[in-house]
N, C-alpha and C. Protein backbone atom coordinates (compact mmCIF):
# COMPACT_ATOMS: atom_id res chain seq x y z
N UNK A 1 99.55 -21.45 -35.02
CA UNK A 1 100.76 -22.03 -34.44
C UNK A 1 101.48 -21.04 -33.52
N UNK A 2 101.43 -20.05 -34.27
CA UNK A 2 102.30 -18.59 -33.14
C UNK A 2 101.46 -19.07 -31.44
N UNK A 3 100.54 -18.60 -31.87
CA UNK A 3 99.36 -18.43 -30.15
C UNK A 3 99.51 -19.98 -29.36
N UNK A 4 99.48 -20.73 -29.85
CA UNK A 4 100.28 -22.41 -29.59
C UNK A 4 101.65 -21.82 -28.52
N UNK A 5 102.70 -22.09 -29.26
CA UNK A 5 103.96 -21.48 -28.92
C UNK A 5 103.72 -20.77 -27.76
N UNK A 6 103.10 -19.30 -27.86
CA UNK A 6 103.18 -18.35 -26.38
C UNK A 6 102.43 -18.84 -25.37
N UNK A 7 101.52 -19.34 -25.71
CA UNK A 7 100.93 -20.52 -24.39
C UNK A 7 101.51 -21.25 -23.94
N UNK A 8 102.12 -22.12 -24.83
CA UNK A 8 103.34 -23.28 -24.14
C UNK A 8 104.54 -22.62 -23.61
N UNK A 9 104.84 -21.31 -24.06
CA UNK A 9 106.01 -20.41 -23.38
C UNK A 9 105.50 -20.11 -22.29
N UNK A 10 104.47 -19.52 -22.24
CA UNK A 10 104.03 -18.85 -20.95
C UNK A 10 103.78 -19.82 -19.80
N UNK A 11 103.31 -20.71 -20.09
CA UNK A 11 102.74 -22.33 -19.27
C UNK A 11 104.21 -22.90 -18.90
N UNK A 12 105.34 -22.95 -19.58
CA UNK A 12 106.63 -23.00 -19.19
C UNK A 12 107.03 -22.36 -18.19
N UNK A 13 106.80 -20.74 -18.13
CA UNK A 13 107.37 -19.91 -17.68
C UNK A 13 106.99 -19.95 -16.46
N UNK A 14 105.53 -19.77 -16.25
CA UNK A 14 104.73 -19.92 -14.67
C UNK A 14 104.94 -21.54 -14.21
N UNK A 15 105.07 -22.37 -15.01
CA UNK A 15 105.75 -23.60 -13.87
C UNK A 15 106.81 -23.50 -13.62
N UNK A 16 107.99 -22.29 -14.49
CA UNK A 16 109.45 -22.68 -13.61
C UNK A 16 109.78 -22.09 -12.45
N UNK A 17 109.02 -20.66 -12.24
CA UNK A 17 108.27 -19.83 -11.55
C UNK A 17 108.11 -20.65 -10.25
N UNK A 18 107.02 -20.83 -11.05
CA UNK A 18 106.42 -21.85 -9.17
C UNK A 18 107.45 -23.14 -8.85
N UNK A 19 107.59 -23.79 -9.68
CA UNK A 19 109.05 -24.93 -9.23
C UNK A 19 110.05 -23.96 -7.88
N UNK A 20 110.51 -22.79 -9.03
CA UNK A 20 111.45 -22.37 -8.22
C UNK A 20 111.09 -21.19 -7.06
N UNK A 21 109.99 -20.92 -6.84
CA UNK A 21 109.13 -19.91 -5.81
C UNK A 21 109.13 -20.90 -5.09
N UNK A 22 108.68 -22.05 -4.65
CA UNK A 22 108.72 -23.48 -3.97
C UNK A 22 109.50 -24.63 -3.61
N UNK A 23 110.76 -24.70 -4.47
CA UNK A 23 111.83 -25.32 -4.46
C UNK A 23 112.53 -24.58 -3.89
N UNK A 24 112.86 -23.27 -4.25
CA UNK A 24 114.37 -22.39 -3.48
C UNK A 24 114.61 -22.30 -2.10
N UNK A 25 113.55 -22.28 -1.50
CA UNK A 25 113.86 -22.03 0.17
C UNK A 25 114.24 -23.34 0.70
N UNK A 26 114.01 -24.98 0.11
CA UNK A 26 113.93 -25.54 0.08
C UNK A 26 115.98 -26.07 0.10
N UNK A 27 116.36 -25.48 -0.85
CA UNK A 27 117.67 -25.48 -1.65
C UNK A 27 118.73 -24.52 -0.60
N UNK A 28 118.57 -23.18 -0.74
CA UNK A 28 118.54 -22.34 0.07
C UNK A 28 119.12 -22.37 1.43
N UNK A 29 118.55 -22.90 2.39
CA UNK A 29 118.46 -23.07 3.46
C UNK A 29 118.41 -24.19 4.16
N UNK A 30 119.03 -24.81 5.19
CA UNK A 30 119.62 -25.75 6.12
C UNK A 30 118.51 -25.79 6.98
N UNK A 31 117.91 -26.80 7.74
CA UNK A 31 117.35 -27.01 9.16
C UNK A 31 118.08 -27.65 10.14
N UNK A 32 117.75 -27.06 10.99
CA UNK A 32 118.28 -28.11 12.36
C UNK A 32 117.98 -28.01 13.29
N UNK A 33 117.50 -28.37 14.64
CA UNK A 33 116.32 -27.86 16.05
C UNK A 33 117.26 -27.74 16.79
N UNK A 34 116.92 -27.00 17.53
CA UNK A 34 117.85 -26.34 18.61
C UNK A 34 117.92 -27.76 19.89
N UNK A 35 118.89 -27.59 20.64
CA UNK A 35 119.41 -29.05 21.18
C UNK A 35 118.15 -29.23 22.44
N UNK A 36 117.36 -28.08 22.93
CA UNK A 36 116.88 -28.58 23.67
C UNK A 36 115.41 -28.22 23.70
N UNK A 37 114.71 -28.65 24.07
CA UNK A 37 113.34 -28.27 23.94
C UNK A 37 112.65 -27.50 24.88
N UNK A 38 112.94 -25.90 24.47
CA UNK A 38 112.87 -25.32 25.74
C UNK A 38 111.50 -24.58 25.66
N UNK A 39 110.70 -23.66 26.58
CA UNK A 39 109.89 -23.42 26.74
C UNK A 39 109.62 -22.13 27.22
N UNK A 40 109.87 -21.07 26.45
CA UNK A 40 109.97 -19.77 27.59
C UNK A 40 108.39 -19.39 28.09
N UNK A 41 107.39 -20.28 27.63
CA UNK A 41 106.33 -19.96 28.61
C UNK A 41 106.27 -20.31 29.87
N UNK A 42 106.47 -21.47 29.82
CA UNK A 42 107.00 -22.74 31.07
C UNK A 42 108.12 -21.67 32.29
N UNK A 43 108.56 -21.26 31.67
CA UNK A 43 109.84 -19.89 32.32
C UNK A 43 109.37 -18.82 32.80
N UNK A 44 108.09 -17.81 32.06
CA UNK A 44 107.94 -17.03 32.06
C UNK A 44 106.31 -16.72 32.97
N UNK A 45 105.55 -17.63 32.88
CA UNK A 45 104.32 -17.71 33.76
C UNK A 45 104.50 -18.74 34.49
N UNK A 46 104.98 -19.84 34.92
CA UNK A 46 105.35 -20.68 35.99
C UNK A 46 106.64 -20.31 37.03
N UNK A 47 107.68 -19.97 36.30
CA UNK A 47 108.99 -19.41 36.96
C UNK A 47 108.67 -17.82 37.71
N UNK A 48 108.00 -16.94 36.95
CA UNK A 48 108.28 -15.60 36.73
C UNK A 48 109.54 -15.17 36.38
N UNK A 49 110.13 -16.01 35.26
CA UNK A 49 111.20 -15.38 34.61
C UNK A 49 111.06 -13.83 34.43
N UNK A 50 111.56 -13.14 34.02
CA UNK A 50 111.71 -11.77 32.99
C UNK A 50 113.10 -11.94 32.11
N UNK A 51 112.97 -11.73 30.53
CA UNK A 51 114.14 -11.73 29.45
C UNK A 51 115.09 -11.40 30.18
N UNK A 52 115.06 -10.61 31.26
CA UNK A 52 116.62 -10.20 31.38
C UNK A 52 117.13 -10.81 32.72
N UNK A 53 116.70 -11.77 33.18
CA UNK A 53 116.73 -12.38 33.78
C UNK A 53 117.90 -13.72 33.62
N UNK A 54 117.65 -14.45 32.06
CA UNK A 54 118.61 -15.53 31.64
C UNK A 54 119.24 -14.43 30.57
N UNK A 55 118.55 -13.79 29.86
CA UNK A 55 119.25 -12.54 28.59
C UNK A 55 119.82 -11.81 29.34
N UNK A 56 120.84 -11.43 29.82
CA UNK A 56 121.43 -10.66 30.51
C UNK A 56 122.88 -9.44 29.81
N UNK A 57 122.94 -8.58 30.41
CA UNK A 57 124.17 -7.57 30.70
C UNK A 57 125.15 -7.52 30.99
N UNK A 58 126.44 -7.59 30.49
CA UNK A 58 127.41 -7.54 30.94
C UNK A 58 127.90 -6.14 31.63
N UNK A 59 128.90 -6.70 32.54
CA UNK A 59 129.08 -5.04 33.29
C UNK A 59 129.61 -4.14 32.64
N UNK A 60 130.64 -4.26 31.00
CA UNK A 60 131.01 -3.32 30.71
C UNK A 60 129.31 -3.04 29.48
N UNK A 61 128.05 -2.99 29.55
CA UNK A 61 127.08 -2.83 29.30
C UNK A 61 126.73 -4.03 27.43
N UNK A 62 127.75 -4.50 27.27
CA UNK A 62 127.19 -5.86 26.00
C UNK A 62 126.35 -6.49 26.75
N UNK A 63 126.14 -7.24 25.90
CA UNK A 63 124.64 -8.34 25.81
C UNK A 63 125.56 -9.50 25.80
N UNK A 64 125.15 -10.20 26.93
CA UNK A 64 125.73 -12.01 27.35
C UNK A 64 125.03 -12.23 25.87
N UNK A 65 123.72 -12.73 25.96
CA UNK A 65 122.66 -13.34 24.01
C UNK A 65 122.47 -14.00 24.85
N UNK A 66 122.47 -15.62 24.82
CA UNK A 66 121.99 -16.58 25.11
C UNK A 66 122.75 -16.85 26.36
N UNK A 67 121.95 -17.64 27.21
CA UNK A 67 122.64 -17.67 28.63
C UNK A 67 123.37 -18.95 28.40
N UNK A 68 124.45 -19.29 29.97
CA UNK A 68 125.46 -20.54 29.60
C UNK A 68 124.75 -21.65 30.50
N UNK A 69 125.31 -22.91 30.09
CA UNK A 69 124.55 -23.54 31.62
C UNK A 69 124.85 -22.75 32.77
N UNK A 70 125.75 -22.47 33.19
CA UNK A 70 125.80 -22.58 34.48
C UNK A 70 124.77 -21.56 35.02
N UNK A 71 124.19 -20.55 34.50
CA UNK A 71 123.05 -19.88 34.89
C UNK A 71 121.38 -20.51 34.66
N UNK A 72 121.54 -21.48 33.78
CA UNK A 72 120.41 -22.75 33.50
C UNK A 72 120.36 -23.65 34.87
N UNK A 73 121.41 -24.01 34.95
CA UNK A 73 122.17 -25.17 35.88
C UNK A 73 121.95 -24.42 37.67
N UNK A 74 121.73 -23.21 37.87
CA UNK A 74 121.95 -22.28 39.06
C UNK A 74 120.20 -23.11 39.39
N UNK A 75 118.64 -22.98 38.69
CA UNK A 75 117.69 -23.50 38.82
C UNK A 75 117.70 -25.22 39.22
N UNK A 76 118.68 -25.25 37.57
CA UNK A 76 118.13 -27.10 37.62
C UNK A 76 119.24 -27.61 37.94
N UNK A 77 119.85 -27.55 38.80
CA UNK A 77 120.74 -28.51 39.35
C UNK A 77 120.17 -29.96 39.49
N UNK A 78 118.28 -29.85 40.34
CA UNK A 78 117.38 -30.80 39.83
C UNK A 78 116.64 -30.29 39.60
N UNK A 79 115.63 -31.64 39.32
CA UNK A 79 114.52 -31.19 38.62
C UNK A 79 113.34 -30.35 38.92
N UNK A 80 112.70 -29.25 38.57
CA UNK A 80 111.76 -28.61 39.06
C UNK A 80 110.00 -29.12 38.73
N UNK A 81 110.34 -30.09 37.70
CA UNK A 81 109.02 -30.01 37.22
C UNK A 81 109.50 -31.69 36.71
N UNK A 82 108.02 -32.05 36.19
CA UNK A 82 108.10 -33.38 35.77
C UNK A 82 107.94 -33.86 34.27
N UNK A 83 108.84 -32.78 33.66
CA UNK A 83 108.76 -32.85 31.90
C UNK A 83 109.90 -33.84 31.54
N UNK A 84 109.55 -34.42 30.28
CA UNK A 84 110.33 -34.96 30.13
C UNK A 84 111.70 -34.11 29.56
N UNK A 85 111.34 -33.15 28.69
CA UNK A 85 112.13 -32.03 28.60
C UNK A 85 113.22 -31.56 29.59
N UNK A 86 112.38 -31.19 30.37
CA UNK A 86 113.55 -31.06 31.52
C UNK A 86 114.33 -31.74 32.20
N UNK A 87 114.24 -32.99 32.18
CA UNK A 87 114.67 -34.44 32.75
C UNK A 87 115.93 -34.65 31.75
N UNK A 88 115.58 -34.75 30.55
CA UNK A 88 116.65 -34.83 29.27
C UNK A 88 117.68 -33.60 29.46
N UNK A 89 116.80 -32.30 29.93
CA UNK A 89 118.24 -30.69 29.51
C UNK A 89 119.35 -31.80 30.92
N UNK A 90 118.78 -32.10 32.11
CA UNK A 90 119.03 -32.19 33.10
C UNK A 90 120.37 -33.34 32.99
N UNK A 91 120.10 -34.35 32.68
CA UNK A 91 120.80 -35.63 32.09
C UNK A 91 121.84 -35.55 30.93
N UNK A 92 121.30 -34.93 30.12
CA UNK A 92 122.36 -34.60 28.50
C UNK A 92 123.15 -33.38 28.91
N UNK A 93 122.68 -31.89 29.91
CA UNK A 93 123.62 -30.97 29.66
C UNK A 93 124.09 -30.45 31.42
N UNK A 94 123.00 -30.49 31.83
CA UNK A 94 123.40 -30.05 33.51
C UNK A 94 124.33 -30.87 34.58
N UNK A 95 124.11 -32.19 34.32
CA UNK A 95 124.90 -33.26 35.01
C UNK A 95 126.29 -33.49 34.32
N UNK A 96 126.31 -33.66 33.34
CA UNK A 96 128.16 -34.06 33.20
C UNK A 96 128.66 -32.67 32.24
N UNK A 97 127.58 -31.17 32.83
CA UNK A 97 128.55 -29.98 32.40
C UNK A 97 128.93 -29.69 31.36
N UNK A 98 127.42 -30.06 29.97
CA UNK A 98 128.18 -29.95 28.59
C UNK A 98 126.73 -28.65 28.23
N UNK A 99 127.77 -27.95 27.45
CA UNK A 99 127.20 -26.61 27.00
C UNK A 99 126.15 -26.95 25.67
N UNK A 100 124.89 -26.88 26.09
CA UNK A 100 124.04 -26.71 24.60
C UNK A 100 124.93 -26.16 23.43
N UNK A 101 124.58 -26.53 22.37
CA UNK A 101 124.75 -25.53 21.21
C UNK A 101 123.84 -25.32 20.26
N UNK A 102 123.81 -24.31 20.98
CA UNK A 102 122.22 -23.46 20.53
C UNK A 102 122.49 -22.55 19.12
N UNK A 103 121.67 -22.39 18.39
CA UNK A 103 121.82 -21.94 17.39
C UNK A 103 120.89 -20.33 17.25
N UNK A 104 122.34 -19.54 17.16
CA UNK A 104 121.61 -18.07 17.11
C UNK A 104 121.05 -17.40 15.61
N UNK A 105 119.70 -17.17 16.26
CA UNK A 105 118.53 -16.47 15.57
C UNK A 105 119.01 -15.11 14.98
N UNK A 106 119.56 -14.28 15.59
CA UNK A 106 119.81 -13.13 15.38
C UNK A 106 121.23 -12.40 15.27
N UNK A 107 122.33 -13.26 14.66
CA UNK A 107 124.05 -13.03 14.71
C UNK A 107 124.19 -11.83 13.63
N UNK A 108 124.65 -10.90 14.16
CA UNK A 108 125.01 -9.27 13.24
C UNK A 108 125.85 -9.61 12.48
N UNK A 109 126.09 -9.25 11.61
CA UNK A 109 126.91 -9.19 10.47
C UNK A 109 128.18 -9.03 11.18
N UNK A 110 129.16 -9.11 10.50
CA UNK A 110 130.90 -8.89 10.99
C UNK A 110 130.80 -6.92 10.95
N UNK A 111 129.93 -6.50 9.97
CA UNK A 111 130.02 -4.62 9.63
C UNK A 111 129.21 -4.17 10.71
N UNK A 112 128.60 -4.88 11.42
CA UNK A 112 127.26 -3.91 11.94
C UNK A 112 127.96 -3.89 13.66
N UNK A 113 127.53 -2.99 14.42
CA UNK A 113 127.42 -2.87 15.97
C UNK A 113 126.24 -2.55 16.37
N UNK A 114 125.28 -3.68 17.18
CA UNK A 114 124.32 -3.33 17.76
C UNK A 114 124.80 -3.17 19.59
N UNK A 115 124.05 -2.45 20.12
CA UNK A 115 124.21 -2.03 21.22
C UNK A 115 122.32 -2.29 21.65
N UNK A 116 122.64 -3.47 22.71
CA UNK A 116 121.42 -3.69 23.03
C UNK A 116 121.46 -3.21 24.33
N UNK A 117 122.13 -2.29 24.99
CA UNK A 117 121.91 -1.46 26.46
C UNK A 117 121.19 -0.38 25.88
N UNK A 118 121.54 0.19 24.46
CA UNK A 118 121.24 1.33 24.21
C UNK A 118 119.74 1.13 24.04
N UNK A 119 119.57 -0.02 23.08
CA UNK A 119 118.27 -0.17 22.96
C UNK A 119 117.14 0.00 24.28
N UNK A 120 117.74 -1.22 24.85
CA UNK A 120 116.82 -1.58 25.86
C UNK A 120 117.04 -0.50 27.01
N UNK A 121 118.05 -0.02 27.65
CA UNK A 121 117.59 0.49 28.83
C UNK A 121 117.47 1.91 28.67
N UNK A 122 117.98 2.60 27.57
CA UNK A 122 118.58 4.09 27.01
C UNK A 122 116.74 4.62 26.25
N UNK A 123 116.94 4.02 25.65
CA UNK A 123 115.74 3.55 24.13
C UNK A 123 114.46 3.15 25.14
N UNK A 124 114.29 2.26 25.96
CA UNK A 124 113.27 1.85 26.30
C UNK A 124 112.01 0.87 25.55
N UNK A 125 113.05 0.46 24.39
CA UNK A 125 112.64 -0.52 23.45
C UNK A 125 112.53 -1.99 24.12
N UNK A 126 111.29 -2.65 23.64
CA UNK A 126 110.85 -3.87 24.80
C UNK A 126 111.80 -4.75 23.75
N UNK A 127 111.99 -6.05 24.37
CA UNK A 127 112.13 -7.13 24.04
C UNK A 127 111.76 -7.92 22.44
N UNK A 128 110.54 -7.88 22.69
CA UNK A 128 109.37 -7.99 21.74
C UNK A 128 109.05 -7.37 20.27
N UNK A 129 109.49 -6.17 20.67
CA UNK A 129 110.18 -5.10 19.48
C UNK A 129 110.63 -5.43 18.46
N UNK A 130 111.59 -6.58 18.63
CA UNK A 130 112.76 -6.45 17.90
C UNK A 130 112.74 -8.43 17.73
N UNK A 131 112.48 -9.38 18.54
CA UNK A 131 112.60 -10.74 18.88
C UNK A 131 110.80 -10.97 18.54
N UNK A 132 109.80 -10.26 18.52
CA UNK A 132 108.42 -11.09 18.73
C UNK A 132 108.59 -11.48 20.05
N UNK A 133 107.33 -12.31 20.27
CA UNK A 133 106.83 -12.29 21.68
C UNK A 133 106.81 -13.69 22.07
N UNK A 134 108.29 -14.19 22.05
CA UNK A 134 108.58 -15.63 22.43
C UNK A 134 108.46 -15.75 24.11
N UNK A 135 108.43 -14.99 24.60
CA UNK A 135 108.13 -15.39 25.76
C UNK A 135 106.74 -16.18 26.49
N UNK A 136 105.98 -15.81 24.91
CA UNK A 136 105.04 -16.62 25.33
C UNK A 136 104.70 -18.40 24.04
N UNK A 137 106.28 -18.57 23.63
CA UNK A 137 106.11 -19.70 23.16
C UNK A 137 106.64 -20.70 24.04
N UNK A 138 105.91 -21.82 23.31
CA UNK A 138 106.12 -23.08 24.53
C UNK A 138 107.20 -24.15 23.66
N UNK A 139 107.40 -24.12 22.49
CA UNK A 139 108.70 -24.48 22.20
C UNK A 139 109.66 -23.50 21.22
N UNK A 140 110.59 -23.39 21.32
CA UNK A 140 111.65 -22.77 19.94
C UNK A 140 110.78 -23.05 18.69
N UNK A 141 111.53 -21.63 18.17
CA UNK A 141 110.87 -22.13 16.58
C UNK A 141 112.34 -22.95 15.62
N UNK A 142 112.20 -23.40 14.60
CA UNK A 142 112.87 -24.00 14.11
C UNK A 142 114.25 -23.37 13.58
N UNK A 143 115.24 -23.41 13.46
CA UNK A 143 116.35 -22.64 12.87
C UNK A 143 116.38 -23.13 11.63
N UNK A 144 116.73 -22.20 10.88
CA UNK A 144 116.82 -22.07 9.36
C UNK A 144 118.27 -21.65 9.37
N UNK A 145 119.07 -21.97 8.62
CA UNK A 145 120.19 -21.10 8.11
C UNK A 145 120.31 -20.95 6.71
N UNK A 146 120.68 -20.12 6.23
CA UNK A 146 121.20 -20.05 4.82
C UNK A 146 122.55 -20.09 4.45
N UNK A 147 122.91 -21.30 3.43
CA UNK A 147 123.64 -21.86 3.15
C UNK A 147 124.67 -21.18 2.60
N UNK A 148 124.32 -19.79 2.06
CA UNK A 148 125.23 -19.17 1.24
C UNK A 148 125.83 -18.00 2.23
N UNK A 149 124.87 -17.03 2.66
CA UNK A 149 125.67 -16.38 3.82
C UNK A 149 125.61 -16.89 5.20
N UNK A 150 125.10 -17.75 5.75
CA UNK A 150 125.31 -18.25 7.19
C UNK A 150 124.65 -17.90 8.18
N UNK A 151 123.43 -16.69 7.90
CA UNK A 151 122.40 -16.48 8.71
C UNK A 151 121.50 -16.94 8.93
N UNK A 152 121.05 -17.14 9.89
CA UNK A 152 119.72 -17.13 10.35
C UNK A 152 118.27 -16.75 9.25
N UNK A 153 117.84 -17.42 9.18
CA UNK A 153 116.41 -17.08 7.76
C UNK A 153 115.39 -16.21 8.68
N UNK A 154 115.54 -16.40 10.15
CA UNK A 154 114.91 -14.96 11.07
C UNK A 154 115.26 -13.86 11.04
N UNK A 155 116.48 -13.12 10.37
CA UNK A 155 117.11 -11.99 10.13
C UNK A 155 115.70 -11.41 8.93
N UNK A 156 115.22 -11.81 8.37
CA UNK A 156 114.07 -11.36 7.54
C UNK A 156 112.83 -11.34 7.98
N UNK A 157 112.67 -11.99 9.24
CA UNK A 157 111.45 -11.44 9.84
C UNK A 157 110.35 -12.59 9.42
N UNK A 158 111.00 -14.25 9.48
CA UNK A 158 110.40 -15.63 9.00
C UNK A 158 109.20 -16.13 10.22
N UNK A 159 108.77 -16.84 10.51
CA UNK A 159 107.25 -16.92 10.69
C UNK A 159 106.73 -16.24 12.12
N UNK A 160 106.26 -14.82 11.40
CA UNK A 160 105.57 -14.00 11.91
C UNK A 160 106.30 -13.20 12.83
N UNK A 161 107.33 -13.55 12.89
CA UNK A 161 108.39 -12.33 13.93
C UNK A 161 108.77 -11.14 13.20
N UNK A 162 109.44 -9.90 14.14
CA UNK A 162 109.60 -8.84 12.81
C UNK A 162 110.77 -9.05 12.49
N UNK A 163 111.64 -8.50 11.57
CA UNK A 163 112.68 -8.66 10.92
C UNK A 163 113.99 -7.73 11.40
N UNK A 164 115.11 -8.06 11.13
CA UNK A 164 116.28 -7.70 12.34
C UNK A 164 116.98 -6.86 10.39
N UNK A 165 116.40 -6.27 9.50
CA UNK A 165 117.11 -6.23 8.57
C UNK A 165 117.76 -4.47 8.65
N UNK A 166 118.16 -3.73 8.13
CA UNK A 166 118.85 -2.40 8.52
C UNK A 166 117.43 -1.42 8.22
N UNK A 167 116.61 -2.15 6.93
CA UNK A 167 115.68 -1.25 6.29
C UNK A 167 114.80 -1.38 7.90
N UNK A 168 114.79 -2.41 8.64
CA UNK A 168 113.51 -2.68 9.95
C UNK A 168 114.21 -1.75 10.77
N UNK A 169 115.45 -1.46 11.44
CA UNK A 169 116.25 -0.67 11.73
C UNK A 169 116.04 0.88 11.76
N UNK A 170 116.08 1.10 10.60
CA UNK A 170 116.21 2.29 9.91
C UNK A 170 114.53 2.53 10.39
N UNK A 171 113.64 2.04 10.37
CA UNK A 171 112.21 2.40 9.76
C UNK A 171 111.75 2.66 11.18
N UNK A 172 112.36 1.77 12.14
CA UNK A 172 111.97 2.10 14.11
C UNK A 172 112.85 3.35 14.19
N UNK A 173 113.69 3.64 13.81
CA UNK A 173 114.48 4.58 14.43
C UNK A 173 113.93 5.95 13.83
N UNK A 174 113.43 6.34 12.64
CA UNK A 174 112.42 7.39 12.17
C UNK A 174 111.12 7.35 12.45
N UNK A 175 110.29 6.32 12.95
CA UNK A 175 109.23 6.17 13.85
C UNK A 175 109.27 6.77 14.98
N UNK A 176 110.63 6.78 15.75
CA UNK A 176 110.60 7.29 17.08
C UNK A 176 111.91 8.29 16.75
N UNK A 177 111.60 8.97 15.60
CA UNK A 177 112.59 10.54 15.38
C UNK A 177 113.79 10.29 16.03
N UNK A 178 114.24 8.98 15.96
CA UNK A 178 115.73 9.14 16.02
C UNK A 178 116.86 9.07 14.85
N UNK A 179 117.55 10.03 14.25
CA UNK A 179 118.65 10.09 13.45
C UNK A 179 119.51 9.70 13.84
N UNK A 180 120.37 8.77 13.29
CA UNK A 180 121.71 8.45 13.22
C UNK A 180 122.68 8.13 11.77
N UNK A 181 124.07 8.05 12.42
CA UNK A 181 124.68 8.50 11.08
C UNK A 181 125.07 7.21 10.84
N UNK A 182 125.75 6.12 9.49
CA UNK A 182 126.37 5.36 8.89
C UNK A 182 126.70 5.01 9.76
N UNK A 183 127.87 5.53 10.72
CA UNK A 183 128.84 5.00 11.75
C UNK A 183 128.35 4.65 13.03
N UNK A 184 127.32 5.21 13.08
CA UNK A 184 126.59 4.75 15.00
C UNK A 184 126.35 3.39 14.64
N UNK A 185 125.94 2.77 13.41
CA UNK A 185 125.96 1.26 13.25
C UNK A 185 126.88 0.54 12.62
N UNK A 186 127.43 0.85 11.92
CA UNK A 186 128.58 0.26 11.03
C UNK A 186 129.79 0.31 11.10
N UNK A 187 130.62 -0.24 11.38
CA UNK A 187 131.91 -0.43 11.83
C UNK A 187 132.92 0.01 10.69
């Protein structure tokens, strides 16, 4: 009867296990697709975009993040191509002047200061580095948020991109022998 019992314990234990290894992300985390169906391949080998092109710099050296229409809208005033995609950004956001709301992948904590001049033009750190190599995807990947702190489920580095976490941080910046103290990131 004992050996009964720890089998049925154990057989308990590994299904609540897997219930909840399988259920939690499930629980966890929010979906929702980004408003438009965009394409940075379509951008990037048809256009000759470059990231910093719509990702852009501000003059006192911050990071715009995501571009606004009106730098979308500077191309498609009309249409360039015959997607339906683009016909819809064109109709729903370029013509009667309404701003996507796009949902950011990568929002810093309220403690942290990233400095993406430093990165990118100081650093000489690519794009890709730090985002994966969406420039060569042909749609967005899906947004995840988590329900409890409000991030992005890409802050961990979710399907197949690397991860934006302090330990990923920390681990590039002693790769390429750079020291810094608490405060060069943390507010």
């Amino acid at each position: 009867m004992k050996i009964r019992g720890k089998v049925l314990f154990l057989a308990g234990a590994v299904t609540a296990l897997g219930a909840g290894w399988a259920g939690f992300p499930r629980v966890i985390y929010t979906s929702r697709p980004q408003p438009v169906d965009f394409s940075h391949k379509v951008h990037a080998e048809k256009a000759g975009s470059k990231c910093e092109d719509c990702h852009a710099f501000r003059d006192d050296g911050t990071f715009a993040g995501i571009p606004s229409l009106d730098k979308c809208a500077g191309c498609h005033a009309a249409a360039m191509g015959a997607t339906a995609a683009e016909r819809s950004f064109i109709d729903g956001y370029v013509t009667p002047g309404r701003e996507p709301q796009w949902a950011s992948y990568a929002r810093q904590p309220e403690n942290v200061f990233f400095s993406h001049i430093t990165h990118v033009k100081q650093g000489q750190v690519k794009c890709e580095a730090c985002h994966g190599n969406l420039g060569a995807t042909d749609k967005l990947p899906g947004y995840q948020r988590d329900r409890i702190s409000g991030y992005s489920r890409d802050i961990w580095g979710a399907a197949g991109r690397p991860g934006m976490t302090m330990d990923d941080c920390v681990a590039c910046h002693r790769q390429k022998h750079v020291e810094n103290s608490c405060l060069d990131c943390h507010k």
